[in-house]
N, C-alpha and C. Protein backbone atom coordinates (compact mmCIF):
# COMPACT_ATOMS: atom_id res chain seq x y z
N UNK A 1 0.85 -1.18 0.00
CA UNK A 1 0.00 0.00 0.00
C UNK A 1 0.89 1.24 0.00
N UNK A 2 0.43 2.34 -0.70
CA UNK A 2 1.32 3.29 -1.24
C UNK A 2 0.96 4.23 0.31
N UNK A 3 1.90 4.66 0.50
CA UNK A 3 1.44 5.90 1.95
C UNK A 3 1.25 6.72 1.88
N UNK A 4 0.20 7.52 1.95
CA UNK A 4 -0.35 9.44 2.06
C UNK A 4 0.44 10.01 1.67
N UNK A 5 1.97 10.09 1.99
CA UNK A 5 3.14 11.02 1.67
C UNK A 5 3.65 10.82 0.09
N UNK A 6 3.00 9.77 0.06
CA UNK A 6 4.05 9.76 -1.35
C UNK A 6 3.27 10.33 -2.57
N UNK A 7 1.72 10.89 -2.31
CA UNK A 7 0.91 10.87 -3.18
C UNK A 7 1.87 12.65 -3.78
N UNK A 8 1.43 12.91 -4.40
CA UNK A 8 1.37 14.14 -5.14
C UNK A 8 0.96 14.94 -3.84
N UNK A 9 2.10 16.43 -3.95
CA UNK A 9 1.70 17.64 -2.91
C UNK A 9 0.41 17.64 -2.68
N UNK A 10 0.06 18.51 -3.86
CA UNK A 10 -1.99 18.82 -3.84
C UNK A 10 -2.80 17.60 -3.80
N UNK A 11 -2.36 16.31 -3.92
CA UNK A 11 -3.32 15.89 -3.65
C UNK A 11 -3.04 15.10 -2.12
N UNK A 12 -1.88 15.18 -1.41
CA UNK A 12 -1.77 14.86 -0.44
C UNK A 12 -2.43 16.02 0.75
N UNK A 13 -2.19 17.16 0.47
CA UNK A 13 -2.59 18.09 1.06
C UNK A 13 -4.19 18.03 1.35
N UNK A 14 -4.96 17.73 -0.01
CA UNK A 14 -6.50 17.60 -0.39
C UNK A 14 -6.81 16.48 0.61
N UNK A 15 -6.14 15.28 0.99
CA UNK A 15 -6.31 14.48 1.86
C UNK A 15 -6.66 14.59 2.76
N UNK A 16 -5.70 15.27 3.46
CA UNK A 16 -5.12 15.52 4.86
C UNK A 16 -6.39 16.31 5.37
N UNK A 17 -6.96 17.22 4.27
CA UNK A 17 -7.72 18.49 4.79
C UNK A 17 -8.93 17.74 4.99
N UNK A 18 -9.45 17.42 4.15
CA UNK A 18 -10.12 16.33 4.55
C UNK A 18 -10.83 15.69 5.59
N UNK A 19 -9.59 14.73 5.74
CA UNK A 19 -9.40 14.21 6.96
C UNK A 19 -9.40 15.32 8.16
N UNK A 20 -9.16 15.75 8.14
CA UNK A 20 -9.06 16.06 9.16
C UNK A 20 -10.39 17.28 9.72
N UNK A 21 -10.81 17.92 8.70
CA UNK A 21 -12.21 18.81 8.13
C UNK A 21 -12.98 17.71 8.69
N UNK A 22 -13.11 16.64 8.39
CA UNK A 22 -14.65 15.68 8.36
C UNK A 22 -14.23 15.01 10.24
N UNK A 23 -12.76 15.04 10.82
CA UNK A 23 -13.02 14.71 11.91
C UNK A 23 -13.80 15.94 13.19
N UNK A 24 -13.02 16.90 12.25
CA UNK A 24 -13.82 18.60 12.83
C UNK A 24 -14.94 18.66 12.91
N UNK A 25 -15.63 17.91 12.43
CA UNK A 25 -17.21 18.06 11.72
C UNK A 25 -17.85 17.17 12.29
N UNK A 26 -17.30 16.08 12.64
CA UNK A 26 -18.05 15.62 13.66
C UNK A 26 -17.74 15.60 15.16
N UNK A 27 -16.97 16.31 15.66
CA UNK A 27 -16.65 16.42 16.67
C UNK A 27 -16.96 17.81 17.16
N UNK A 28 -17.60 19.07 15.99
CA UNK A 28 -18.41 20.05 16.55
C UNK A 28 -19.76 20.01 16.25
N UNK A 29 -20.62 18.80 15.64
CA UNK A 29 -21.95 18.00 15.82
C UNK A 29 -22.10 17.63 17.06
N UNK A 30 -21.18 17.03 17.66
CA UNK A 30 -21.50 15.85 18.71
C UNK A 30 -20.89 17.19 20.00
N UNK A 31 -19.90 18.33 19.82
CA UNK A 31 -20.45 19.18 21.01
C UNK A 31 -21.54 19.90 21.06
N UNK A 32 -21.87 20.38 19.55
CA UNK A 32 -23.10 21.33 19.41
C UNK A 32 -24.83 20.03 20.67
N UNK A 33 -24.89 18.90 20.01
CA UNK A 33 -25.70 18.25 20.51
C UNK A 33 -25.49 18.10 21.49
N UNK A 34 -24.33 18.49 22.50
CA UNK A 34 -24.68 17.97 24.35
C UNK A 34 -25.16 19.01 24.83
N UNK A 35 -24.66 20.17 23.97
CA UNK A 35 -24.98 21.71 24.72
C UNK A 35 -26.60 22.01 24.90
N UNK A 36 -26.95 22.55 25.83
CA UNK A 36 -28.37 23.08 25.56
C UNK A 36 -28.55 23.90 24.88
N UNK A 37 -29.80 23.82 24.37
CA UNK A 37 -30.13 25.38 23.84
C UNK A 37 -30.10 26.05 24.57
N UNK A 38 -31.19 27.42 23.50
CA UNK A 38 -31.64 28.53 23.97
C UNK A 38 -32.84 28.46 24.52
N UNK A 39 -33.63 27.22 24.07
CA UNK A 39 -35.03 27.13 24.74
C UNK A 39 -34.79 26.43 25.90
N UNK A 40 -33.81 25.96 26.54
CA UNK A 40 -34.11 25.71 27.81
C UNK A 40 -33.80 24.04 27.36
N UNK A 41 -33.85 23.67 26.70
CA UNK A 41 -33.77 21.97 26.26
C UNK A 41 -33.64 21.03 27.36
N UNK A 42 -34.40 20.59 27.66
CA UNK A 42 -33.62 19.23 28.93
C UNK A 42 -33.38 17.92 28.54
N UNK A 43 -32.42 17.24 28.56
CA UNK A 43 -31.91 16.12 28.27
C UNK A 43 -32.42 14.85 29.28
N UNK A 44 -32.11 13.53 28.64
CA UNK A 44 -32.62 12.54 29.67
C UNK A 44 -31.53 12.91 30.89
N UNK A 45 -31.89 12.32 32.04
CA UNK A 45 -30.79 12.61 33.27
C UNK A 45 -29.68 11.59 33.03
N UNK A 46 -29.48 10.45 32.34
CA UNK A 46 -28.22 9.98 32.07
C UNK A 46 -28.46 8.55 31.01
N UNK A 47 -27.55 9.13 29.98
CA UNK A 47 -27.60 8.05 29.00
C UNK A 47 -25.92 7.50 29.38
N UNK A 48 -25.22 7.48 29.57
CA UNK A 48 -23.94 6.64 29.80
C UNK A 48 -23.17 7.20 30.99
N UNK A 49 -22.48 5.85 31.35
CA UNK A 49 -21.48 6.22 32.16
C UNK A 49 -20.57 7.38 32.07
N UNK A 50 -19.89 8.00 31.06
CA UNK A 50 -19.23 9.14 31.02
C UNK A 50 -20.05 10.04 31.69
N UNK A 51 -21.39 10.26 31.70
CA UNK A 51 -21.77 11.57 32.62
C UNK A 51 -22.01 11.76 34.06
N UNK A 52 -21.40 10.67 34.75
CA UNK A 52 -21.11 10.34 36.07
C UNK A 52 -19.83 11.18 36.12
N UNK A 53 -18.75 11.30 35.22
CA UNK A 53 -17.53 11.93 35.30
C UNK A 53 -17.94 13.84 35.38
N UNK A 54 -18.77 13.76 34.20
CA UNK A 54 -19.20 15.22 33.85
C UNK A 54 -20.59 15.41 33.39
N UNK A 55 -21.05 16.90 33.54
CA UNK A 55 -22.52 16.52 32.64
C UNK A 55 -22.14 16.95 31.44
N UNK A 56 -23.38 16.17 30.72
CA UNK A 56 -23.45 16.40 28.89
C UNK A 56 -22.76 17.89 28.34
N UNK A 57 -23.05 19.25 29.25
CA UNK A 57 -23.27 19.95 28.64
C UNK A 57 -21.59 20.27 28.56
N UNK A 58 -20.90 19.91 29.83
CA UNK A 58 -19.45 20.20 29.98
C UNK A 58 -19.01 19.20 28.83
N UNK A 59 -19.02 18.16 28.71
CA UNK A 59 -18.67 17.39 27.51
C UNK A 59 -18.32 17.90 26.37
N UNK A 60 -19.72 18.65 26.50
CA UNK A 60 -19.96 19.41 25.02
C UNK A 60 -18.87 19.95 24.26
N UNK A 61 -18.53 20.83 25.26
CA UNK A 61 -17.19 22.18 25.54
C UNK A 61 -16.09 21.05 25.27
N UNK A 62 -16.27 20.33 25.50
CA UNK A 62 -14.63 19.37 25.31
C UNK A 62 -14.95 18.97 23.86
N UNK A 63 -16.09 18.30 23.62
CA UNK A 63 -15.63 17.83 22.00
C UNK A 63 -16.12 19.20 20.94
N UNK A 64 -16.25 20.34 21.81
CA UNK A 64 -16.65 21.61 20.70
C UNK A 64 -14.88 22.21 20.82
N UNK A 65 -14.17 22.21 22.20
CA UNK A 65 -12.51 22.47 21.93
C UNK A 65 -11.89 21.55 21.01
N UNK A 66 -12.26 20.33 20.89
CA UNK A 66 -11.63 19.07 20.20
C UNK A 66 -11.80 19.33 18.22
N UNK A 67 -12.96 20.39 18.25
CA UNK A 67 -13.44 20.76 16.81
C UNK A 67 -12.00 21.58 16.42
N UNK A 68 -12.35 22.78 17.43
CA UNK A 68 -11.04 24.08 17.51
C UNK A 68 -9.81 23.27 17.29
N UNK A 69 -8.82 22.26 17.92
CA UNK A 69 -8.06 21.79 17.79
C UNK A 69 -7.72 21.36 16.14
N UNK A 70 -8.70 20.40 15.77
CA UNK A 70 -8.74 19.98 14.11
C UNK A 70 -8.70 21.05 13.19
N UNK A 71 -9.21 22.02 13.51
CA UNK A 71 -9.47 23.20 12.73
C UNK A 71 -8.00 24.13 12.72
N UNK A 72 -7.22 23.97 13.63
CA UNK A 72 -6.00 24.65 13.81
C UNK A 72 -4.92 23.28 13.29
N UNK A 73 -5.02 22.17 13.01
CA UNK A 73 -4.37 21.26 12.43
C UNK A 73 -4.28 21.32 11.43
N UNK A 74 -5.58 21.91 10.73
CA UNK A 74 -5.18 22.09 8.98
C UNK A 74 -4.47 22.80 8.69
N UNK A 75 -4.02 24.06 9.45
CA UNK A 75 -2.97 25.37 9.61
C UNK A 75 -2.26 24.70 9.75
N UNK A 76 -1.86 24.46 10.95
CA UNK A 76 -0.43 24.19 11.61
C UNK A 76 0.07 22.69 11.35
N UNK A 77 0.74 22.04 10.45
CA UNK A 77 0.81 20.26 10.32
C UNK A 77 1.38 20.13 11.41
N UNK A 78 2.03 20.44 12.09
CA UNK A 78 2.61 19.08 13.51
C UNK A 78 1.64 19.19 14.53
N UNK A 79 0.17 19.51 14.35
CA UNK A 79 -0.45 19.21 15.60
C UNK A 79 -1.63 18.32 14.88
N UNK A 80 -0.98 18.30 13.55
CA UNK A 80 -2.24 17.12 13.17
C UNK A 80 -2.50 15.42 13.69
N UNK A 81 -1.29 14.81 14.23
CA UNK A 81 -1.28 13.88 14.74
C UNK A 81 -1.70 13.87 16.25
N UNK A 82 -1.76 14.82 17.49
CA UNK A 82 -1.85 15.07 18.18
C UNK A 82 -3.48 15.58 18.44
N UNK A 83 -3.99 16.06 17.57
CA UNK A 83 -5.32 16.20 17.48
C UNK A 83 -6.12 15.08 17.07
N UNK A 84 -5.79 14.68 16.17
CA UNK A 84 -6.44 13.14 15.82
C UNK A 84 -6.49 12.05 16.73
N UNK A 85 -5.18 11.99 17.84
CA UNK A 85 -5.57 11.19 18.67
C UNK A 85 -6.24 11.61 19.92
N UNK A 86 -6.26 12.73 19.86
CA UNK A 86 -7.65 13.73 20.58
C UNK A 86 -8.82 12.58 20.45
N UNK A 87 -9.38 13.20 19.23
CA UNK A 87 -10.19 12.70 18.51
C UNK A 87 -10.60 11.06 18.60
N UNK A 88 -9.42 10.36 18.45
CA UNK A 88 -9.22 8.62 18.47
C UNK A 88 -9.75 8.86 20.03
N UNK A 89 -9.00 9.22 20.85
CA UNK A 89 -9.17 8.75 22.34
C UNK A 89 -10.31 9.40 22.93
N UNK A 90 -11.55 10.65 22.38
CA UNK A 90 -12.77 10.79 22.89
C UNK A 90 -13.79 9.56 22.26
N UNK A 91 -13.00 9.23 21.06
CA UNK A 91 -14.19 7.87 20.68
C UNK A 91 -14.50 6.74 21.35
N UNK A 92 -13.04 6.43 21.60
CA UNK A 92 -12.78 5.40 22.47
C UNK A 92 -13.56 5.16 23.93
N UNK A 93 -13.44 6.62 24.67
CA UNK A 93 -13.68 6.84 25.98
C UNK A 93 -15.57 6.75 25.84
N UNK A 94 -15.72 7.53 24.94
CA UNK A 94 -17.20 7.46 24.36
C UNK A 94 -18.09 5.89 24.32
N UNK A 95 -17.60 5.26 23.25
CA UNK A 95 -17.94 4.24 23.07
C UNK A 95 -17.73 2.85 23.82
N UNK A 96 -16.66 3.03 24.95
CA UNK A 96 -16.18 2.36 25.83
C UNK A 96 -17.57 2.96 27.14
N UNK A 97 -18.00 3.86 27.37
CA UNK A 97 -19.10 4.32 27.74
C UNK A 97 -20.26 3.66 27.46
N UNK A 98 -20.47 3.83 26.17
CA UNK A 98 -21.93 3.44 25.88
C UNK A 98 -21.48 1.33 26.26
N UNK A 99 -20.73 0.77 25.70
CA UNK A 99 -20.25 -0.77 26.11
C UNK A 99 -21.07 -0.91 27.36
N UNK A 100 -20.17 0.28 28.30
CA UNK A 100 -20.39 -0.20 29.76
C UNK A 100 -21.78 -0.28 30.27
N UNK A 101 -22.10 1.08 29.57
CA UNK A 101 -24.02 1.01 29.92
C UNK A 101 -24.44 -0.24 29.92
N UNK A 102 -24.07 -0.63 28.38
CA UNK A 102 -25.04 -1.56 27.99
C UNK A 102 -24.87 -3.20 29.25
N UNK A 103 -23.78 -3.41 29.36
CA UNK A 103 -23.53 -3.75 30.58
C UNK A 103 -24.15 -4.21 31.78
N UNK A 104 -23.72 -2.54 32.53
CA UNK A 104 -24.06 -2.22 33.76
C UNK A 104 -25.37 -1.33 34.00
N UNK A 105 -25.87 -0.65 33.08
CA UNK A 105 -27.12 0.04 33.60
C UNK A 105 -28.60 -0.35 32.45
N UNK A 106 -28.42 -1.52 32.26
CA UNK A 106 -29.99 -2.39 31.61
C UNK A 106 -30.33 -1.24 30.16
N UNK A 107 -29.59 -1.10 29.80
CA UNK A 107 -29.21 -0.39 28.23
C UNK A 107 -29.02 -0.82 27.42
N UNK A 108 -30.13 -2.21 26.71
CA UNK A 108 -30.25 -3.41 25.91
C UNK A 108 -29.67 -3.56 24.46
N UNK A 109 -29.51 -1.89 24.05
CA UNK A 109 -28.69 -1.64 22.58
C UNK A 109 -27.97 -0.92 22.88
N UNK A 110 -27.27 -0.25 23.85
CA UNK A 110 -26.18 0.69 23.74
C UNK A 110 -24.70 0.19 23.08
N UNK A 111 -24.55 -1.70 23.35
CA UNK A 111 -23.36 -1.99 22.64
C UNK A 111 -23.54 -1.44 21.33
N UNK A 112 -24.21 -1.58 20.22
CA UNK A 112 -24.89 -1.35 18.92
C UNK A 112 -24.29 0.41 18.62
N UNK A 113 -24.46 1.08 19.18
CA UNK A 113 -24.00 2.75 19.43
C UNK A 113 -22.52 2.70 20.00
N UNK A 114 -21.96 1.92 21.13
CA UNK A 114 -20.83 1.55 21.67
C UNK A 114 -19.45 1.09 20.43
N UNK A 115 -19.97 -0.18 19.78
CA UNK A 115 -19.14 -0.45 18.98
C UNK A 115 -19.32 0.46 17.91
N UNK A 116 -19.89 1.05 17.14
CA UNK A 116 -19.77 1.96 16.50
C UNK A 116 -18.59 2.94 16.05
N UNK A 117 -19.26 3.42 17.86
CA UNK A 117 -18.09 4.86 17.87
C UNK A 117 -16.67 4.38 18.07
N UNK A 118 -16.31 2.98 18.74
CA UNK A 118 -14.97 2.20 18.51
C UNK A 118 -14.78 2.16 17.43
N UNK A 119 -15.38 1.60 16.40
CA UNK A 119 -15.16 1.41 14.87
C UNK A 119 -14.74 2.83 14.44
N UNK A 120 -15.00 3.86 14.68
CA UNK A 120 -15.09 5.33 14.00
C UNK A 120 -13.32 5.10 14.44
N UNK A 121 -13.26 5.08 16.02
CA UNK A 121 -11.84 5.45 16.82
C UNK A 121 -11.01 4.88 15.79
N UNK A 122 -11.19 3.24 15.51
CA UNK A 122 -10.30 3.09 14.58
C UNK A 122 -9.87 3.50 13.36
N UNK A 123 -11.08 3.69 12.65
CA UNK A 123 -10.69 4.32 11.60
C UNK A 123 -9.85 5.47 11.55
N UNK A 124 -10.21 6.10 12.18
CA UNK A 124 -9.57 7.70 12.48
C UNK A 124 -7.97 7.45 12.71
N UNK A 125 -8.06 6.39 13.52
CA UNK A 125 -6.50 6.20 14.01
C UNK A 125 -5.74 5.68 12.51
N UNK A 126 -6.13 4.64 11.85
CA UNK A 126 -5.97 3.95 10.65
C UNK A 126 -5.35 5.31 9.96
N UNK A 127 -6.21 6.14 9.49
CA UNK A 127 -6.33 7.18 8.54
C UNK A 127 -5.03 7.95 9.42
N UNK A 128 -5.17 8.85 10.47
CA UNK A 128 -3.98 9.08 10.61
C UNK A 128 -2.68 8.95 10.79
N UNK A 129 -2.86 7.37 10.69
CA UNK A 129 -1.46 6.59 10.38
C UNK A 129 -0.91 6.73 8.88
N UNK A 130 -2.04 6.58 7.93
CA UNK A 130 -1.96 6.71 6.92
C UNK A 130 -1.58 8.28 6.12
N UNK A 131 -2.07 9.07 6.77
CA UNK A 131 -2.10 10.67 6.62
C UNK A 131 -0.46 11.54 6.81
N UNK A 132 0.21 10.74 7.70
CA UNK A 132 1.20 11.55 8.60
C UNK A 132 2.27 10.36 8.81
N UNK A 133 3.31 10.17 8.31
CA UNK A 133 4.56 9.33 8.74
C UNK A 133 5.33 9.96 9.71
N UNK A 134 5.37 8.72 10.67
CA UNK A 134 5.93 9.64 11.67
C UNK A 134 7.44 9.70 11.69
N UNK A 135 7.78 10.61 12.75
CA UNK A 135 8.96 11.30 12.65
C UNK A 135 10.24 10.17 12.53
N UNK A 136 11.35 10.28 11.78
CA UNK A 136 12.40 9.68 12.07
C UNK A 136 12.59 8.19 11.30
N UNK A 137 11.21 8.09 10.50
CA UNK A 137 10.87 6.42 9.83
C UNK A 137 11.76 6.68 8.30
N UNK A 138 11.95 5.88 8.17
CA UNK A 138 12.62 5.54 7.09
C UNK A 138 12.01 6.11 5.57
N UNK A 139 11.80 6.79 4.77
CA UNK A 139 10.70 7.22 3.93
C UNK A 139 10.61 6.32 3.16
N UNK A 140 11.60 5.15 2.70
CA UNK A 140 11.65 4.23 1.85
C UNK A 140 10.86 3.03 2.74
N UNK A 141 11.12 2.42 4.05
CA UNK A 141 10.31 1.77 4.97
C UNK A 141 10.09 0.20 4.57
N UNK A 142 9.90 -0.26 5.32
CA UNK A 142 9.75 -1.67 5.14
C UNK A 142 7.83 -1.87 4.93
């Protein structure tokens, strides 16, 4: 398999943005949705274990900073790997969440939503393996 870097500038660049645009995009969906509105919105009192740590709305603020982060990665390339595993490790924590529900608090499909957002983590991780060679590797590589 040929690696991200070797593609052509512009179209490696077109990649990257991408990537990294569409992880932005869903990671300021999924803060926009914990936040309340303006009408007052009330949420169920607890869909997963993560909101024992925090409530939804503080969450929010973390995967709406986690947007900001991606969005300053397309600028700046050396924080693109560092943001992505932002990104990898709120999925993880997320979907390792919904697992546990399903579990521990009689939440009969939450694995179904759980593995999911694991599947996403990986991908993301996949892709930014693929996106970004890391420092010091061989460019020719085994």
């Amino acid at each position: 398999m040929r690696h991200a870097t070797q593609l052509p500038k512009t179209q490696y660049r077109r990649l990257r943005t991408i990537i990294l645009a569409t992880a932005a995009i869903m990671s300021g969906l999924r803060g926009l949705a914990y936040i309340p509105s303006v009408n007052g919105e009330q949420r169920a009192a607890s869909l997963t274990y993560i909101e024992t740590w925090l409530p939804l709305s503080v969450w929010g603020w973390v995967w709406l900073s986690g947007l900001a982060f991606l969005v300053a990665s397309i600028l700046v390339p050396r924080l693109a790997i560092p943001s992505m595993s932002v990104f990898v490790g709120m999925h993880v924590l997320w979907g390792t969440s919904f697992v546990m529900s399903w579990l521990f608090l009689d939440t009969p499909t939450s694995w179904i939503t759980g593995s999911s957002i694991i599947g996403i983590a990986i991908f993301a991780a996949v892709l930014t393996i693929l996106m970004e060679r890391p420092r010091g590797l061989d460019p020719k590589g085994a």
